[in-house]
PDB file of N, CA and C in Angstrom:
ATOM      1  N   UNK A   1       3.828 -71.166  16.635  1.00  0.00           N
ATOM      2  CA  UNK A   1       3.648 -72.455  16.013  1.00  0.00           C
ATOM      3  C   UNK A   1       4.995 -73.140  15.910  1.00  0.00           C
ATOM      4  N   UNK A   2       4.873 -74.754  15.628  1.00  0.00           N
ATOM      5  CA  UNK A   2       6.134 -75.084  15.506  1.00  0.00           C
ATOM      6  C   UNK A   2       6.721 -75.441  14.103  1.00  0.00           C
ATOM      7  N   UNK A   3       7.801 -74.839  13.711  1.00  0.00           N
ATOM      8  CA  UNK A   3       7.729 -75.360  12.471  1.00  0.00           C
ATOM      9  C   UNK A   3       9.271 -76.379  12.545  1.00  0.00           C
ATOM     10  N   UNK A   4       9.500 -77.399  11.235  1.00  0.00           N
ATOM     11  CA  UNK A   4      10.773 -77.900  11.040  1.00  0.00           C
ATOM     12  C   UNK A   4      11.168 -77.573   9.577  1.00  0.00           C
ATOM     13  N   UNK A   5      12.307 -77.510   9.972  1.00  0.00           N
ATOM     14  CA  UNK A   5      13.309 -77.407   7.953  1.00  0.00           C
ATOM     15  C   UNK A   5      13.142 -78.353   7.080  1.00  0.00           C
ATOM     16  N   UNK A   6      13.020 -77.966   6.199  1.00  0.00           N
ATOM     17  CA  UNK A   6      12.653 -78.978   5.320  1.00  0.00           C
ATOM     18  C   UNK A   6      14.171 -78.742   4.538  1.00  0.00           C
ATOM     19  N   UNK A   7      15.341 -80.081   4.678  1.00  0.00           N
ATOM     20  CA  UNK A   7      16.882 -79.805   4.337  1.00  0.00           C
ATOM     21  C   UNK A   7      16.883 -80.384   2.711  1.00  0.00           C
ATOM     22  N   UNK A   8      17.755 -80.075   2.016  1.00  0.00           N
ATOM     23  CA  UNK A   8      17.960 -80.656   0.630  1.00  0.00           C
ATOM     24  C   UNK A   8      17.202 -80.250  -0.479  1.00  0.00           C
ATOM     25  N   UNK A   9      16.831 -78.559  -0.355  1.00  0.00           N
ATOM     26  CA  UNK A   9      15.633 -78.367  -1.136  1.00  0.00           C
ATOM     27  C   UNK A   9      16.817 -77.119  -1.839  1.00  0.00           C
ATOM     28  N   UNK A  10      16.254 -76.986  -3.474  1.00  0.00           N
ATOM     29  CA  UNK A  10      17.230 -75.826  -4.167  1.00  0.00           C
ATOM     30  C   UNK A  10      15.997 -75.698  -5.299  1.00  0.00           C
ATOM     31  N   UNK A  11      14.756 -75.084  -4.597  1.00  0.00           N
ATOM     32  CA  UNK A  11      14.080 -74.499  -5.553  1.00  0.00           C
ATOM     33  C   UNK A  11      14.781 -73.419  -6.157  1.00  0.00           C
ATOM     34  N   UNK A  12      14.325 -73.058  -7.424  1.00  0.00           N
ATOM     35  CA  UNK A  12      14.711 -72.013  -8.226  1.00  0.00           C
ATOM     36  C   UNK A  12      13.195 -70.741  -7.421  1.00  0.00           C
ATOM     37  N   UNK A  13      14.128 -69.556  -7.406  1.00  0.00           N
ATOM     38  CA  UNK A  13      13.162 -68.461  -7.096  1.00  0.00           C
ATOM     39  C   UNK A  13      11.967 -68.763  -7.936  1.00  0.00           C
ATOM     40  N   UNK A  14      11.038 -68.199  -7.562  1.00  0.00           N
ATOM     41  CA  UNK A  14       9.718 -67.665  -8.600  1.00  0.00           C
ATOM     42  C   UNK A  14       9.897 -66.837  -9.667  1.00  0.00           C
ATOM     43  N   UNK A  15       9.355 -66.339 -10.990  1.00  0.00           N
ATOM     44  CA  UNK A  15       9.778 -65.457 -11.690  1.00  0.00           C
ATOM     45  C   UNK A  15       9.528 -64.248 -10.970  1.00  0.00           C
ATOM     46  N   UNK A  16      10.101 -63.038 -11.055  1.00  0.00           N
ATOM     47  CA  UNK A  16       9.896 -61.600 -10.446  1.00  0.00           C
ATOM     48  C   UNK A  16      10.507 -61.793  -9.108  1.00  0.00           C
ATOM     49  N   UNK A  17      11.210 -62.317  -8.572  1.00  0.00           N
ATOM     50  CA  UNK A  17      12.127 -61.937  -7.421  1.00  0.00           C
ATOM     51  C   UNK A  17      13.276 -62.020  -7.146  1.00  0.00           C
ATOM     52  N   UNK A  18      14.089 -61.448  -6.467  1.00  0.00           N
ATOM     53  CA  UNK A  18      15.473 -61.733  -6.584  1.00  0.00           C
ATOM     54  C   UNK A  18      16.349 -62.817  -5.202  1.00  0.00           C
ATOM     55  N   UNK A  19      15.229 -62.825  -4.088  1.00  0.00           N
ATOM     56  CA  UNK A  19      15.745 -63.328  -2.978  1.00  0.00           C
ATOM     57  C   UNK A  19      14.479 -64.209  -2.142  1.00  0.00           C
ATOM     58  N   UNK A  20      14.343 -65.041  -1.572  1.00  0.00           N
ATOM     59  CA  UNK A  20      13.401 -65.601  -0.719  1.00  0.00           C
ATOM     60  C   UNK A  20      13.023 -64.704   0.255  1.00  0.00           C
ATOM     61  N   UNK A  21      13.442 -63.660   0.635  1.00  0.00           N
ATOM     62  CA  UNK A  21      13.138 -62.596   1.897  1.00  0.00           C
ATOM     63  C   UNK A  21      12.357 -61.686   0.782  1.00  0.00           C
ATOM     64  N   UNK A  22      12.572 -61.615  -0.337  1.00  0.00           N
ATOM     65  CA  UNK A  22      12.072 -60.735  -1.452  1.00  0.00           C
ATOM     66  C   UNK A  22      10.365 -61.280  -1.705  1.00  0.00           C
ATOM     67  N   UNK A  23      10.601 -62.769  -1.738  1.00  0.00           N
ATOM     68  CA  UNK A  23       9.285 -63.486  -1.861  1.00  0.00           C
ATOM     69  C   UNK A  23       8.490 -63.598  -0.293  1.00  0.00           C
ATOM     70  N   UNK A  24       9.210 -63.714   0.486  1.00  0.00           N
ATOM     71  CA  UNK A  24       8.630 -63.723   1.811  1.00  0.00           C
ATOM     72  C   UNK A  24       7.826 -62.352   2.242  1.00  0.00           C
ATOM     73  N   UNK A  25       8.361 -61.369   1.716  1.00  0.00           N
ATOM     74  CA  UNK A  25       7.676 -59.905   1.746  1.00  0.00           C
ATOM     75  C   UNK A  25       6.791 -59.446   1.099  1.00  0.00           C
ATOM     76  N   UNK A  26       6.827 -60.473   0.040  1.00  0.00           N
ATOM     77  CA  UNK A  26       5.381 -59.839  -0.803  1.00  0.00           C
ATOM     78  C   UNK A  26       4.222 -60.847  -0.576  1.00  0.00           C
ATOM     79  N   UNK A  27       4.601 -61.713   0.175  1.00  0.00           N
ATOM     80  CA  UNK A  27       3.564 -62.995   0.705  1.00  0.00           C
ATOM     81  C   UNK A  27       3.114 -62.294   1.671  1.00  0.00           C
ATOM     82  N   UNK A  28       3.525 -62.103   2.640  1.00  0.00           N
ATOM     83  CA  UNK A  28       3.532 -61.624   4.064  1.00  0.00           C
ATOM     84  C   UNK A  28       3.292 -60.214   4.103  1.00  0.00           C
ATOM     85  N   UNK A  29       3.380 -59.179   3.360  1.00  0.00           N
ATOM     86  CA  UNK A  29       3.160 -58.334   3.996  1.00  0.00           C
ATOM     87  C   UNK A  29       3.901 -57.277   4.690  1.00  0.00           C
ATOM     88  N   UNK A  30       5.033 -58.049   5.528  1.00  0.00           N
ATOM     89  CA  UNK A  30       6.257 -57.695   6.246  1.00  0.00           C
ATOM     90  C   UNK A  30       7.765 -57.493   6.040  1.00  0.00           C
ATOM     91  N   UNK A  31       7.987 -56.854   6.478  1.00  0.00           N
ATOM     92  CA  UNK A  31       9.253 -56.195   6.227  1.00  0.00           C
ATOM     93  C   UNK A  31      10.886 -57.780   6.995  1.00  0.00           C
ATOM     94  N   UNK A  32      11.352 -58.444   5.961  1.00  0.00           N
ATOM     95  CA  UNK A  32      12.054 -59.639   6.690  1.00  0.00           C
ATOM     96  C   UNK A  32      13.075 -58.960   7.902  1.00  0.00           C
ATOM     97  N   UNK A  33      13.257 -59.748   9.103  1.00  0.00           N
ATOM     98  CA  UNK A  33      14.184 -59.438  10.001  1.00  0.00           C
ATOM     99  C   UNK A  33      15.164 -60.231  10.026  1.00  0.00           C
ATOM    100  N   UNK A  34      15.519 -61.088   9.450  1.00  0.00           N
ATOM    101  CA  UNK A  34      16.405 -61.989   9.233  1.00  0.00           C
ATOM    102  C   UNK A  34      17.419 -61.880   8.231  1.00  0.00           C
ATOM    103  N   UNK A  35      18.211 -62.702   7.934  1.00  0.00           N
ATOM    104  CA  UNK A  35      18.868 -63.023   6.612  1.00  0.00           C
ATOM    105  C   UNK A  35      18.574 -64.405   5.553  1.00  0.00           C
ATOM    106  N   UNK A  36      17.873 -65.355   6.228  1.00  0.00           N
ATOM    107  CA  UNK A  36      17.399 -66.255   5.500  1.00  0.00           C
ATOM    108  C   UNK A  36      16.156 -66.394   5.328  1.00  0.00           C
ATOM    109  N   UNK A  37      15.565 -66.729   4.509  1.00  0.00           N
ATOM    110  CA  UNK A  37      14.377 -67.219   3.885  1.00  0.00           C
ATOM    111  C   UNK A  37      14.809 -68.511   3.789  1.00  0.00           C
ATOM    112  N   UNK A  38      13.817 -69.533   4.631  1.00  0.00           N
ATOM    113  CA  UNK A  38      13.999 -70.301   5.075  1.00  0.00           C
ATOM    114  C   UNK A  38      13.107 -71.783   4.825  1.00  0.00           C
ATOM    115  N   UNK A  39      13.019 -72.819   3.991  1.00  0.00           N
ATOM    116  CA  UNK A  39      12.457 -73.673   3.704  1.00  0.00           C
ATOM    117  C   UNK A  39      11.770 -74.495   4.720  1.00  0.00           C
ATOM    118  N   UNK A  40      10.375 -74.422   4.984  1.00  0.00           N
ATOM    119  CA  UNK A  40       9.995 -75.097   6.269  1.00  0.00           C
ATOM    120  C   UNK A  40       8.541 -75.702   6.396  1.00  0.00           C
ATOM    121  N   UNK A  41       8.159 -76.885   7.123  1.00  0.00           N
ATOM    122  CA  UNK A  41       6.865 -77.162   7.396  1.00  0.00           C
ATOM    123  C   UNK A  41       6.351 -76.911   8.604  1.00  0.00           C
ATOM    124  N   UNK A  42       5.354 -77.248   8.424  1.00  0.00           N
ATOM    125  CA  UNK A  42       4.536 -77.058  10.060  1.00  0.00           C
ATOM    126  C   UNK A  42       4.504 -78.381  10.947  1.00  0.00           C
ATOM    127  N   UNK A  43       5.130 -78.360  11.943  1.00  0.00           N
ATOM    128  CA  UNK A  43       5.667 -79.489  12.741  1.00  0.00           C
ATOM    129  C   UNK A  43       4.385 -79.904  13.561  1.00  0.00           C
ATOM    130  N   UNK A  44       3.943 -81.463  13.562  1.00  0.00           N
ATOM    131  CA  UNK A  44       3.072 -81.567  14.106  1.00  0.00           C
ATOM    132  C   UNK A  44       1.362 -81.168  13.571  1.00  0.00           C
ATOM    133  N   UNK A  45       2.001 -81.178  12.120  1.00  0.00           N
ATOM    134  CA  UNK A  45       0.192 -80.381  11.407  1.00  0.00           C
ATOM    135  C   UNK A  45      -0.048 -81.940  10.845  1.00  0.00           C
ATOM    136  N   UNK A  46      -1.095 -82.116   9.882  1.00  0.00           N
ATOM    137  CA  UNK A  46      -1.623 -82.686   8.794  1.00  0.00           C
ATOM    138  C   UNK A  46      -1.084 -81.869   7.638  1.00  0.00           C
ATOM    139  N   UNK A  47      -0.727 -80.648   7.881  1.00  0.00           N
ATOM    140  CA  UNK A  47      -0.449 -79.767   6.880  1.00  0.00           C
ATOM    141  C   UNK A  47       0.606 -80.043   6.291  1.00  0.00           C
ATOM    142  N   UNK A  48       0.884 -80.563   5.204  1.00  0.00           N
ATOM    143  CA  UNK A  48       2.445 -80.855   4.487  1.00  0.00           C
ATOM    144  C   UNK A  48       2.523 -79.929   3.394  1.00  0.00           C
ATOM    145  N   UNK A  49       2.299 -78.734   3.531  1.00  0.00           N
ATOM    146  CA  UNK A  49       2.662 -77.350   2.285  1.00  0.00           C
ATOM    147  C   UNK A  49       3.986 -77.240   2.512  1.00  0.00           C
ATOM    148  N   UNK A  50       4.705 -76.526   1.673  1.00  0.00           N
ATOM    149  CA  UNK A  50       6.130 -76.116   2.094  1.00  0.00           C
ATOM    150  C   UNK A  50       6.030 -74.513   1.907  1.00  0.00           C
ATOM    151  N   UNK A  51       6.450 -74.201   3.169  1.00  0.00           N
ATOM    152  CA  UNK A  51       6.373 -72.523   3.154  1.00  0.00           C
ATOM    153  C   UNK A  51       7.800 -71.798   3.426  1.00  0.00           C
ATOM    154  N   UNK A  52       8.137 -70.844   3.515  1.00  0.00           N
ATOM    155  CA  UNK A  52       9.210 -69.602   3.096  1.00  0.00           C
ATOM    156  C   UNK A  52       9.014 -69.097   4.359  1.00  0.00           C
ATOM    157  N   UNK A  53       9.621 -68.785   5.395  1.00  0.00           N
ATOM    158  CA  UNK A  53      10.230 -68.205   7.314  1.00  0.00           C
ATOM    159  C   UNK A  53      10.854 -67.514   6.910  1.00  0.00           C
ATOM    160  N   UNK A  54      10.643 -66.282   7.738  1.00  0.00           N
ATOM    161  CA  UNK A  54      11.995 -65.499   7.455  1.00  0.00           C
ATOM    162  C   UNK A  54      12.774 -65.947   9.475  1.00  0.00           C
ATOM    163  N   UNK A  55      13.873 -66.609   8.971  1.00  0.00           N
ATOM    164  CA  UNK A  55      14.492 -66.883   9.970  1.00  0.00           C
ATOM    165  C   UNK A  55      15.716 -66.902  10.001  1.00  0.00           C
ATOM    166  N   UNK A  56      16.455 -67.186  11.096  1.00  0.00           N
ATOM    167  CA  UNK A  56      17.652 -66.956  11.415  1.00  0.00           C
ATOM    168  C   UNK A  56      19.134 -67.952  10.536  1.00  0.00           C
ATOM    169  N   UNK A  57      20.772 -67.835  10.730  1.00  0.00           N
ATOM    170  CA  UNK A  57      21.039 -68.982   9.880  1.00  0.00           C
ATOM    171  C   UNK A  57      20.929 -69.909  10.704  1.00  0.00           C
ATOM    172  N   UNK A  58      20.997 -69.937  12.058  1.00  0.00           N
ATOM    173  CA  UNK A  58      20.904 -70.340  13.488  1.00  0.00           C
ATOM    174  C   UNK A  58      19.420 -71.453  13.425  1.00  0.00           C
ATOM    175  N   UNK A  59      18.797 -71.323  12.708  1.00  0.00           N
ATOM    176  CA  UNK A  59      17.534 -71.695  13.102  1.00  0.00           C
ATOM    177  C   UNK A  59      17.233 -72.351  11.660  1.00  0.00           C
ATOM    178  N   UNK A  60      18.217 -71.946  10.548  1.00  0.00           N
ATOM    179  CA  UNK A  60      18.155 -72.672   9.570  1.00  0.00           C
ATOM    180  C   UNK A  60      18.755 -74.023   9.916  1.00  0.00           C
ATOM    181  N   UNK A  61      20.164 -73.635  10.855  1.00  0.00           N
ATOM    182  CA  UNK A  61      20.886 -75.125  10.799  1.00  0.00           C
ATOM    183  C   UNK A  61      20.161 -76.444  11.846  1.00  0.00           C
ATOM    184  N   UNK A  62      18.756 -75.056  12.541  1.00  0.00           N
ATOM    185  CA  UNK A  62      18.341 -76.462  13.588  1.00  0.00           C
ATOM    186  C   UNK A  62      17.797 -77.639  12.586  1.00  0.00           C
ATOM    187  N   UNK A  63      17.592 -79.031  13.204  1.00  0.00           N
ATOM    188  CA  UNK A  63      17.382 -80.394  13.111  1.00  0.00           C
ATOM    189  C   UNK A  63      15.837 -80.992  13.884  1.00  0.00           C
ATOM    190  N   UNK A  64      15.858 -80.099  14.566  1.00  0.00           N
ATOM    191  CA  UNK A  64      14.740 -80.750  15.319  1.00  0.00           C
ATOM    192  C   UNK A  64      13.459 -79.456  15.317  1.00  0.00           C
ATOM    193  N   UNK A  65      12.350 -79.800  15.280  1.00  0.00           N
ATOM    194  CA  UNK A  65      11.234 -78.459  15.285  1.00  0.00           C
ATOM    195  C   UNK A  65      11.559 -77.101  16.320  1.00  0.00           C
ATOM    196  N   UNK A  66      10.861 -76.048  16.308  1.00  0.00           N
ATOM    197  CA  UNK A  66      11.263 -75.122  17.165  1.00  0.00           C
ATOM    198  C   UNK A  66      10.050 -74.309  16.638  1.00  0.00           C
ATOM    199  N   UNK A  67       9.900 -73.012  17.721  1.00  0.00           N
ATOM    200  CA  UNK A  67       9.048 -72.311  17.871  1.00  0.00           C
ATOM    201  C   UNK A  67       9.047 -71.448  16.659  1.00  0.00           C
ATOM    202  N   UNK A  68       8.051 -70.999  16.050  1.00  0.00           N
ATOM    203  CA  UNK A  68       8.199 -69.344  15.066  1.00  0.00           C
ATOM    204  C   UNK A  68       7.072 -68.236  15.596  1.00  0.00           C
ATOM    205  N   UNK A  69       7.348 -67.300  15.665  1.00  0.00           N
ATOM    206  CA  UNK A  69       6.307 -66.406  15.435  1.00  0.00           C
ATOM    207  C   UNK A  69       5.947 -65.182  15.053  1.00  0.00           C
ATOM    208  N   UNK A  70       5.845 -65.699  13.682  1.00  0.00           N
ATOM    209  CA  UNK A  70       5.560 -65.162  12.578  1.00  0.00           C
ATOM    210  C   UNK A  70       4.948 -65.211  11.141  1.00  0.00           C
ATOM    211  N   UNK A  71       4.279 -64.823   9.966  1.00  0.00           N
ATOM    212  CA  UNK A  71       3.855 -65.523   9.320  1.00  0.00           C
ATOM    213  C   UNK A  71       4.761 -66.286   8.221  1.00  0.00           C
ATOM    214  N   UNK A  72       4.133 -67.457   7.964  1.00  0.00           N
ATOM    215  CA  UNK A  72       4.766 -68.044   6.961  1.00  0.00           C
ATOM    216  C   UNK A  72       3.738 -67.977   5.251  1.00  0.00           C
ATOM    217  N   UNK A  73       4.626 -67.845   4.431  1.00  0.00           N
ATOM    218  CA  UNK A  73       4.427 -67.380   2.537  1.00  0.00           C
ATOM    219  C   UNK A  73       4.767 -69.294   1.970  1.00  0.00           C
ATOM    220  N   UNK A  74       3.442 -69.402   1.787  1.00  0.00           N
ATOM    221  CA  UNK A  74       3.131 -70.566   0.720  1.00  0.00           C
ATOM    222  C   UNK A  74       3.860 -70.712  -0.384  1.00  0.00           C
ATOM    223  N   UNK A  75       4.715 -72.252  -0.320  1.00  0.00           N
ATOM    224  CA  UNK A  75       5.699 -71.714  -1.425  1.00  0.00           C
ATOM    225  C   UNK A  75       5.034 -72.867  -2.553  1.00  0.00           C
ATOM    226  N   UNK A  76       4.470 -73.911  -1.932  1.00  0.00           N
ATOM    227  CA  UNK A  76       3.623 -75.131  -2.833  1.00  0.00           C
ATOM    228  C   UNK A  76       3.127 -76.240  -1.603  1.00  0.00           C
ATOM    229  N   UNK A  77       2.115 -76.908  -2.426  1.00  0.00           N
ATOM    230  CA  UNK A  77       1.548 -77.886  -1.619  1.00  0.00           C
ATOM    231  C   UNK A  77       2.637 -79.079  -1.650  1.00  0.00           C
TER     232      UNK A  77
END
């Protein structure tokens, strides 16, 4: 799927976690391969949720949409 960054965002964690890869793992299921937990939408949806990637910093600093594949953890509508 494609997702884009959503830039300028400084949510506060959820209560009970210590890291966005921390929250991304208990959403998901999966073990993070990355180092960022990553603020992002779905490029090209109707869908405007904001969800949690575990992705690269590389892929944090992209600007323009790009591929993921993997699941993404609902962070709010």
């Amino acid at each position: 799927m494609l997702i884009k960054n959503i830039n300028g965002t400084a949510e506060r964690l959820p209560n009970g976690y210590k890291s966005w890869q921390e929250f991304w793992e208990a959403k998901t299921g999966l073990k993070a391969k990355h180092d960022v937990g990553g603020y992002v939408k779905k490029a090209n949806s109707t869908d405007n949720s904001w969800y949690i990637a575990d992705i690269t910093y590389a892929q944090n600093a992209k600007s323009e949409p790009y591929e993921y594949n993997s699941k993404l953890a609902k962070l709010r509508d």
